[in-house]
Protein backbone atom coordinates (compact mmCIF):
# COMPACT_ATOMS: atom_id res chain seq x y z
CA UNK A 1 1.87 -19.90 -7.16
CA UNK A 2 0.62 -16.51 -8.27
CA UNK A 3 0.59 -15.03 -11.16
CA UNK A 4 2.61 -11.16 -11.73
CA UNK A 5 1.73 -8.78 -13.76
CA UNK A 6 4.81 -6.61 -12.31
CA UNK A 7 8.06 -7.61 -11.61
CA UNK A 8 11.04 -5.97 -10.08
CA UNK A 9 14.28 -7.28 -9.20
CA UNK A 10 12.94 -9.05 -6.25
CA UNK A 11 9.34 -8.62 -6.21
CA UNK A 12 6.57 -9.83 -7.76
CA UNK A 13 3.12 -8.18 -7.76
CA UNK A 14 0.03 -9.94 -7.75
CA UNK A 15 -3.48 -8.92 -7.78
CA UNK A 16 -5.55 -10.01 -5.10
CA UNK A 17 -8.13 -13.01 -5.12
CA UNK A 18 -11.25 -14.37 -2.89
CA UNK A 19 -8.65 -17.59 -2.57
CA UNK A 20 -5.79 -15.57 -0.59
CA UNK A 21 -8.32 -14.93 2.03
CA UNK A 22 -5.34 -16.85 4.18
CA UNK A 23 -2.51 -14.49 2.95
CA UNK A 24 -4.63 -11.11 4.07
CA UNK A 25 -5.14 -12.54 7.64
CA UNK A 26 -1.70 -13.33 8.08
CA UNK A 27 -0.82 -9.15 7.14
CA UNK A 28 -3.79 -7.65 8.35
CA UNK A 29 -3.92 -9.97 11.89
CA UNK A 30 -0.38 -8.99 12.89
CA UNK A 31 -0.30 -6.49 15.31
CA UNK A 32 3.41 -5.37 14.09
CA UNK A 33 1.58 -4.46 10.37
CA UNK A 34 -1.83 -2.80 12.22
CA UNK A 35 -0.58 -1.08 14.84
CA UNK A 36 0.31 2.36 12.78
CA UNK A 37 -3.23 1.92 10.38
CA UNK A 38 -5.85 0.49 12.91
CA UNK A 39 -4.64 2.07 16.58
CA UNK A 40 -2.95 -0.93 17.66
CA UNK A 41 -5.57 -3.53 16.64
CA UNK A 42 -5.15 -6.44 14.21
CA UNK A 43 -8.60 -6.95 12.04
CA UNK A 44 -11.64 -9.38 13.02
CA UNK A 45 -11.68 -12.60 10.50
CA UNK A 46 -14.95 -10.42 9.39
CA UNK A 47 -12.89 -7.09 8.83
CA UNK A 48 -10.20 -8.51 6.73
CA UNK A 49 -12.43 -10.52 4.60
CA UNK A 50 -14.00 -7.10 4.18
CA UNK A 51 -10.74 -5.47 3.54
CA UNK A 52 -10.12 -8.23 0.74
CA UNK A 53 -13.31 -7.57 -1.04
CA UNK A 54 -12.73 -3.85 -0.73
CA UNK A 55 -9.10 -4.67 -3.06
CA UNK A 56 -10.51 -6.78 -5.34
CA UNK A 57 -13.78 -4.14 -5.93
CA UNK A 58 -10.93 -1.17 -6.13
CA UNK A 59 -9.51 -3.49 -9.13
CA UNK A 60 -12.82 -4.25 -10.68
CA UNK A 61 -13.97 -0.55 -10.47
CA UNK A 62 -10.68 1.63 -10.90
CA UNK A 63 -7.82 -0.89 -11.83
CA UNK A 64 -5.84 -0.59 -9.10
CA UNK A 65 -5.37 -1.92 -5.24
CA UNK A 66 -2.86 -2.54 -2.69
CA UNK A 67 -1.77 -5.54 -4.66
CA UNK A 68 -0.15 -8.40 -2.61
CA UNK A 69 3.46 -8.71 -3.49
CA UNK A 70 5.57 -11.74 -3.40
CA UNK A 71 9.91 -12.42 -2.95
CA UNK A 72 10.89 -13.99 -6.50
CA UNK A 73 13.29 -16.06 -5.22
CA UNK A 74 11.15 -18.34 -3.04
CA UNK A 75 7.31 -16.81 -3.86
CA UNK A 76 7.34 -15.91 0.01
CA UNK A 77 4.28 -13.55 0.81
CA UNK A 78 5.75 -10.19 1.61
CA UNK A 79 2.83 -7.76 2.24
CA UNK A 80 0.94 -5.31 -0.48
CA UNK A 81 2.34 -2.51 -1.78
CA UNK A 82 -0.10 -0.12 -4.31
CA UNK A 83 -2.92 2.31 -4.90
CA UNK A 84 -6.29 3.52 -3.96
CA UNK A 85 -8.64 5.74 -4.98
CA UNK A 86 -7.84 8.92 -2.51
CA UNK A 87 -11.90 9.57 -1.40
CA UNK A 88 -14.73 7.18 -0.36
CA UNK A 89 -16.26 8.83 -3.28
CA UNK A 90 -13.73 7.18 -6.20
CA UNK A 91 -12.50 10.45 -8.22
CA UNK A 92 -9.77 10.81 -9.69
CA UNK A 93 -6.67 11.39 -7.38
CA UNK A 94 -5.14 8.22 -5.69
CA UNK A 95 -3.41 7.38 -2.30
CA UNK A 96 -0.67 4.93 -2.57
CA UNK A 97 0.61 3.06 0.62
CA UNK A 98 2.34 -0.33 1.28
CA UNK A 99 1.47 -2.74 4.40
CA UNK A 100 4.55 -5.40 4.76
CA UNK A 101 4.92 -8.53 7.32
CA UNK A 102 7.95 -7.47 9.74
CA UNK A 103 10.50 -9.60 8.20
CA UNK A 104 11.15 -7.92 5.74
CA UNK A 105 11.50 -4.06 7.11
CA UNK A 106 14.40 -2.91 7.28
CA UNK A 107 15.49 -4.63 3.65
CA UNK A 108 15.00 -2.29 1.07
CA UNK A 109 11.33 -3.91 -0.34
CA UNK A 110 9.42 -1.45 0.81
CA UNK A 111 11.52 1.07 -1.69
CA UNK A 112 11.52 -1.49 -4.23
CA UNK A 113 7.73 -2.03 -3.91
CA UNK A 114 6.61 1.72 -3.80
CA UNK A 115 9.01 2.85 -6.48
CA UNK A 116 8.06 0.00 -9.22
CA UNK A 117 4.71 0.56 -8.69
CA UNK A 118 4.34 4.38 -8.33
CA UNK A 119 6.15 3.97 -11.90
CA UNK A 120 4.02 1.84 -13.23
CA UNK A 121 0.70 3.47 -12.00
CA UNK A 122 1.71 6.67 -13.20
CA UNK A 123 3.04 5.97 -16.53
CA UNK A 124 -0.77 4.85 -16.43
CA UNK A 125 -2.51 7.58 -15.18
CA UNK A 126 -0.12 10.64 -15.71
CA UNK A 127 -2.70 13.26 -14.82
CA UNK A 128 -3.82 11.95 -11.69
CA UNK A 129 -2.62 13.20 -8.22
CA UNK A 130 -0.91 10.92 -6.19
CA UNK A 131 -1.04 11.27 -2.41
CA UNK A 132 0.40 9.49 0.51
CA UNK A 133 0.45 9.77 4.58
CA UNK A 134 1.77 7.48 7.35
CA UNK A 135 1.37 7.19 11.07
CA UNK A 136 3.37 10.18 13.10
CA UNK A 137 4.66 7.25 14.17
CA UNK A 138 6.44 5.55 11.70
CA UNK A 139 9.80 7.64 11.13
CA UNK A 140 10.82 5.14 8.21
CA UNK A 141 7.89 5.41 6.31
CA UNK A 142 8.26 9.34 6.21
CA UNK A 143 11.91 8.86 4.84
CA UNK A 144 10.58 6.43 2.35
CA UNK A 145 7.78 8.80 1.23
CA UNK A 146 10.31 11.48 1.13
CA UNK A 147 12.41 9.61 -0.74
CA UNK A 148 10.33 8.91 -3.68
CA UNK A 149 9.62 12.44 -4.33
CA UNK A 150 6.33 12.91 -2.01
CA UNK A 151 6.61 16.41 -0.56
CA UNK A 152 4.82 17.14 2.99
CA UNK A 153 1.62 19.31 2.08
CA UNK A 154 -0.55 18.67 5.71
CA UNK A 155 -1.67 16.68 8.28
CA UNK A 156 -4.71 14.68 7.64
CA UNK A 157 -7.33 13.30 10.19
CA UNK A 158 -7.43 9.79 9.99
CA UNK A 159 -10.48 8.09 11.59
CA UNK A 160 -8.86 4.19 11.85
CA UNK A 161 -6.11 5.62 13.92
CA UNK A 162 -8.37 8.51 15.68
CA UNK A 163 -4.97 10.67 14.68
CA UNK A 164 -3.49 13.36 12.38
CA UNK A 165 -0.97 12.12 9.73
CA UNK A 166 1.53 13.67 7.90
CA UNK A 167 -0.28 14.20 4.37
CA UNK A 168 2.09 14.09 1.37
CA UNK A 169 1.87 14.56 -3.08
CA UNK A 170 4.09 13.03 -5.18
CA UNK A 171 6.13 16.22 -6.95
CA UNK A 172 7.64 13.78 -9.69
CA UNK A 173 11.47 14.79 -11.00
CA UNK A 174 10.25 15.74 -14.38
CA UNK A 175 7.81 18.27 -12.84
């Protein structure tokens, strides 16, 4: 059982461990999950293990990551859902983005996820930028962005996908 620091009305947010080694191959070595982040490729048992230690580091250095999220009702791994710093470099804006298993698209977690935590992270860090993208591909994760108040600003390279992406800042209500 994990422990959350974050809870919404169906989701509970963890924070990533060397121990859930197991949970990150079964989101990050499903083609359905990898196919709009890696070009249609699942990760190596070497590349996730990498992508694990690259979470936890992002918590130890800038106290935040794509934090694995879990269904309160049964503690049922859903995916991660959460932040990282924006450049290779660290510095001070963020990219948030969400990776969840295919059963539960379609259901409403992905909102639930992005909006409790893009709360959360910014009552945090109110002066930081917040950025997002997602695959040309993936239709429903432009609504989504759109949704929570990201506005279109570009489109990005990104080298994993060998691609442009739709590039997007959070414009919250308030501002």
């Amino acid at each position: 059982m994990h422990t959350y620091f974050l809870t919404s009305k169906r989701i509970g947010f963890s924070k990533w461990q060397e121990d859930d080694l197991p949970l990150a191959k079964q989101l990050w070595q499903d083609i359905n999950v990898t196919k709009f982040i890696y070009a249609d490729k699942t990760l190596s048992d070497e590349e996730v293990s990498e992508r694990l230690t690259i979470e936890i580091n992002n918590e130890k250095n800038y106290s935040i990551q794509y934090y694995p999220i879990f269904n309160l009702e049964d503690n049922e791994f859903i995916g991660c859902c959460g932040f990282r710093p924006f450049s290779a470099e660290g510095g001070d804006d963020l990219e948030m983005g969400f990776h969840l298993r295919e059963k539960f698209w379609g259901k409403g977690y992905a909102f639930e996820a992005s909006s409790t935590i893009l709360n959360h992270i910014h009552s945090m860090f109110p002066d930081k930028q917040i950025y997002a993208g997602h695959s040309p591909d993936n239709i429903a994760s432009k609504k989504l962005l759109e949704k929570l108040g990201f506005v279109y600003f570009k489109d990005s390279f990104y080298p994993p996908t060998q691609r442009f992406h739709p590039s997007y800042r959070y414009k919250p209500k308030s501002s």
